[in-house]
Protein backbone atom coordinates (compact mmCIF):
# COMPACT_ATOMS: atom_id res chain seq x y z
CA UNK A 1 -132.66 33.55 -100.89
CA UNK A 2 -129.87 34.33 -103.64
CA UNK A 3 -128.35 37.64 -103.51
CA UNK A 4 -126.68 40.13 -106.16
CA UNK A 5 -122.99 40.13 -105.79
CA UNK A 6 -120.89 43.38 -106.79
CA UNK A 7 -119.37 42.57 -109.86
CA UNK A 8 -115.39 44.05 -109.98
CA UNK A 9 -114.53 45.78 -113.20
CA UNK A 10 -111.15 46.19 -114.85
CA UNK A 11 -108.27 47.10 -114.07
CA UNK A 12 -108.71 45.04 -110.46
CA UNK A 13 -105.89 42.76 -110.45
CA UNK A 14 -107.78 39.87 -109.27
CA UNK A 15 -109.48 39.47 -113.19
CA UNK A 16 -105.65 38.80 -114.07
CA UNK A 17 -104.93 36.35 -111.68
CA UNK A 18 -105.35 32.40 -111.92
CA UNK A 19 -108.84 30.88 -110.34
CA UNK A 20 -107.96 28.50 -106.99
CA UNK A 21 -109.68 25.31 -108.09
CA UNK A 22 -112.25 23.73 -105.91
CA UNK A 23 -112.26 21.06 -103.06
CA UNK A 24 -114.97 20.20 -102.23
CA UNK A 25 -118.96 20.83 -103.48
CA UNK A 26 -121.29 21.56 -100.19
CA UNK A 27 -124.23 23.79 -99.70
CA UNK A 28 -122.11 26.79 -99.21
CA UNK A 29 -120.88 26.80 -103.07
CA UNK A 30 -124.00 25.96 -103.93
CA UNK A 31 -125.38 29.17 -102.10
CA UNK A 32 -122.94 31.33 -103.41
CA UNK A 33 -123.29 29.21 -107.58
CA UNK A 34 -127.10 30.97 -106.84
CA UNK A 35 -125.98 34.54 -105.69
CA UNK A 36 -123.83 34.33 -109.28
CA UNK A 37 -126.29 33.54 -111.08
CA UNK A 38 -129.02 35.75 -109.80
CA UNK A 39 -125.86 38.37 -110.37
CA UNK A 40 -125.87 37.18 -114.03
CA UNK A 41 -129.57 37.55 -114.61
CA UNK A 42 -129.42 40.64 -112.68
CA UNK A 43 -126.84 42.17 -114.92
CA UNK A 44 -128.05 41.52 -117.35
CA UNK A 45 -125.31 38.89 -118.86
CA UNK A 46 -125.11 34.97 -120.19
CA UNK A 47 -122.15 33.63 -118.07
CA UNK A 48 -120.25 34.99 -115.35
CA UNK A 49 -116.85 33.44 -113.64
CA UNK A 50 -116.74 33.64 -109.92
CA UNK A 51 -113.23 35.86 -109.97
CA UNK A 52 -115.81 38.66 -111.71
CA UNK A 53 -117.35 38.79 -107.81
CA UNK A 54 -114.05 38.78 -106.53
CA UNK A 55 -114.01 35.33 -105.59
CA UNK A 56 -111.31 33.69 -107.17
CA UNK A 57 -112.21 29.97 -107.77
CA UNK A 58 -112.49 27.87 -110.54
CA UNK A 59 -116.75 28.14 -110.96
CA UNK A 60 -118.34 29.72 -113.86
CA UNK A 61 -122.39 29.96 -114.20
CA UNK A 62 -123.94 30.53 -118.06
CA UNK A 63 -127.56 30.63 -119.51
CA UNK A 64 -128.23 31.67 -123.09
CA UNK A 65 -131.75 31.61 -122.89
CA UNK A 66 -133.45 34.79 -124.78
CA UNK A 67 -135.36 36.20 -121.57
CA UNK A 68 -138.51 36.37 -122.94
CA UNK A 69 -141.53 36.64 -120.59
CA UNK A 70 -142.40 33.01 -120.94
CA UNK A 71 -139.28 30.65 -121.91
CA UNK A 72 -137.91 29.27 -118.89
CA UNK A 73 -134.16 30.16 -117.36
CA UNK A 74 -131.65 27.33 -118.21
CA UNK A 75 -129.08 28.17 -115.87
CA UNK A 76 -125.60 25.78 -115.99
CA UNK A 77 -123.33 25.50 -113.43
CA UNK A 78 -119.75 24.36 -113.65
CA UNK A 79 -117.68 23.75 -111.05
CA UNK A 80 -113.44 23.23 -112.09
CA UNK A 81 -114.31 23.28 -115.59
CA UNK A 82 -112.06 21.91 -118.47
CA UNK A 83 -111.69 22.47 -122.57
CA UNK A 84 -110.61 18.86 -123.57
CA UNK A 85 -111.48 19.21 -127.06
CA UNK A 86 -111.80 22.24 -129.08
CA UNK A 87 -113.79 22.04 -132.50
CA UNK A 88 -111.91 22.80 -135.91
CA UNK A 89 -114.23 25.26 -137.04
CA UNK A 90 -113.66 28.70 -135.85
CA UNK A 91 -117.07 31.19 -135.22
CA UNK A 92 -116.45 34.63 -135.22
CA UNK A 93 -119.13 36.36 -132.44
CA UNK A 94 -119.34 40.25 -130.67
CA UNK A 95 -118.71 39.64 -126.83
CA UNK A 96 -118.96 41.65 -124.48
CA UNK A 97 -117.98 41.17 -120.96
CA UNK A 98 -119.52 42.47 -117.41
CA UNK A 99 -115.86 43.26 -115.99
CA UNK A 100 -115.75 45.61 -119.23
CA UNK A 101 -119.18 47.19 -119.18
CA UNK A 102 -120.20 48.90 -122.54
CA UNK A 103 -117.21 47.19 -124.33
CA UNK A 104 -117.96 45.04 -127.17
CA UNK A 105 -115.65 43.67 -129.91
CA UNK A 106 -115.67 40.65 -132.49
CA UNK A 107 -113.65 37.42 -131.06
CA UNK A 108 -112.52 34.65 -133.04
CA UNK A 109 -112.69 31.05 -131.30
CA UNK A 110 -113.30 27.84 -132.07
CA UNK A 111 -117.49 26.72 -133.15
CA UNK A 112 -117.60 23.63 -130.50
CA UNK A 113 -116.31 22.57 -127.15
CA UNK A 114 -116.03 19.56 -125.03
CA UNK A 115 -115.45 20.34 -121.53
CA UNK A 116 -115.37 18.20 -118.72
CA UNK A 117 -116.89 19.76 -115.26
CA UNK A 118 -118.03 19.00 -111.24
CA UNK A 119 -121.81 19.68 -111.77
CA UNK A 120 -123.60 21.63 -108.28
CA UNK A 121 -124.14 18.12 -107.54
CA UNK A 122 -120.73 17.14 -107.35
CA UNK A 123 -120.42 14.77 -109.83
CA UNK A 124 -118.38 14.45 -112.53
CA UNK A 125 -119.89 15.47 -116.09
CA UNK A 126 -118.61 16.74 -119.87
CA UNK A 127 -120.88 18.79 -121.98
CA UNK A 128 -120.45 19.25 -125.64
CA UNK A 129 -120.87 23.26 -126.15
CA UNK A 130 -121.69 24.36 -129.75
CA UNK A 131 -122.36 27.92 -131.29
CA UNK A 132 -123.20 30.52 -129.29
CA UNK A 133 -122.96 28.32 -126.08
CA UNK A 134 -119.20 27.61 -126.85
CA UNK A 135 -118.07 30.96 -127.03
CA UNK A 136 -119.53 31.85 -123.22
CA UNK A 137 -118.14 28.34 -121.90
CA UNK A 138 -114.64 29.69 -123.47
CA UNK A 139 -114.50 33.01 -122.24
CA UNK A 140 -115.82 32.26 -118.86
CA UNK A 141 -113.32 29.95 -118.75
CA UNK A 142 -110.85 32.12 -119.47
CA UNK A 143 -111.46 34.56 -116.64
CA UNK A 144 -110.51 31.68 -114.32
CA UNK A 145 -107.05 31.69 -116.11
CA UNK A 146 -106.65 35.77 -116.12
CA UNK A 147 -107.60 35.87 -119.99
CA UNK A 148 -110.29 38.45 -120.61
CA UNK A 149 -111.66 38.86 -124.44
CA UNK A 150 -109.88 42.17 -124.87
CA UNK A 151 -106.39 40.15 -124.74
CA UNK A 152 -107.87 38.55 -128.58
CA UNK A 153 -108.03 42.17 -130.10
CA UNK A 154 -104.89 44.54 -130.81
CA UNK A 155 -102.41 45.49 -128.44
CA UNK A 156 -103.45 49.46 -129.56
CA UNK A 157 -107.31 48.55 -128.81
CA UNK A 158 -106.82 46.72 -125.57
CA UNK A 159 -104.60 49.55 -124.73
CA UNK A 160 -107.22 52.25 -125.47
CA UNK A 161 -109.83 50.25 -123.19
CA UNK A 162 -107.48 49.20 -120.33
CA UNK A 163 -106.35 53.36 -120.01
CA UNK A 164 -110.38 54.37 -120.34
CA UNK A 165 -110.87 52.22 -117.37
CA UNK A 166 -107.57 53.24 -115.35
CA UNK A 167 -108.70 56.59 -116.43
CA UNK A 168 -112.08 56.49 -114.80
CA UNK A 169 -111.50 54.78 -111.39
CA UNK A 170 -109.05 57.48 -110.61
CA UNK A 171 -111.74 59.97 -111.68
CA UNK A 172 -114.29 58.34 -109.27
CA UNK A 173 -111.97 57.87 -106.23
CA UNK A 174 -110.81 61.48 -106.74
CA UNK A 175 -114.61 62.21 -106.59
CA UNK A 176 -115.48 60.92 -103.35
């Protein structure tokens, strides 16, 4: 049965750090690909990079389904994922971001991606991501390189989040 993962915020270190990639596919990643994503649906988010449960290896889990009562999840896994080609058409798109709760800013990136993956299965695979879909695949992504969205808006904004952040984790481990 999947479980809910805690979900590490910034400023933890780890969300700054590079993602190990991964050896081998068995039914232990598998186990813990389901704990992310009933973390995800839990959250509630669309995508969520395994370094944002402070496991830092290369697996991100997405599904951009709406949630409505009766349309069925469409969960994708990716295991070592890879942009090999990035569209020419740039989409402009408010993200938010789990390890930034109640953050949200306008992000610039590129309308279509190819990337080449492991699937759950373990077997090699590329998926073309358009829209909506491309901008999760490229900010999960991301995380498993130490990139988080904030790093695409001003130095002064990111600044302003980072210290809000800093700001309240002393407050709440002066608290306890």
């Amino acid at each position: 049965m999947p479980k809910t993962l805690e979900i590490i915020s910034i400023p933890d270190p780890l969300l700054r750090g590079p993602s190990t990639p991964i050896e081998r596919v068995d039914d232990e990643l598998r186990d813990f690909l389901d704990d992310m994503l009933e973390t995800m649906y839990e959250a509630p988010g669309v995508g969520l990079a395994a370094v944002q449960v402070a496991n830092p290896i290369r697996a991100i889990v997405m599904d951009i389904t709406t949630r409505e009562e009766d349309e069925p999840k469409n969960p994708i896994c990716m295991i070592n994922p890879k942009i090999i080609e990035l569209g020419p058409e740039p989409r402009l798109h408010e993200e938010g971001c789990l390890s930034i709760p109640e953050v949200y800013a306008e992000v610039e990136r590129p309308g279509s991606a190819r990337v080449s993956y492991i699937d759950r299965e373990g077997k090699q695979a590329e998926m073309l991501c358009e829209g909506f879909l491309a901008t999760v695949v490229q900010h999960e992504i991301d995380h498993l390189d130490g990139k988080l969205f904030i790093d695409f808006l001003s130095r002064l904004k990111r600044d302003m989040i980072v210290r809000k952040f800093v700001k309240a984790k002393k407050a709440s481990a002066t608290a306890i």
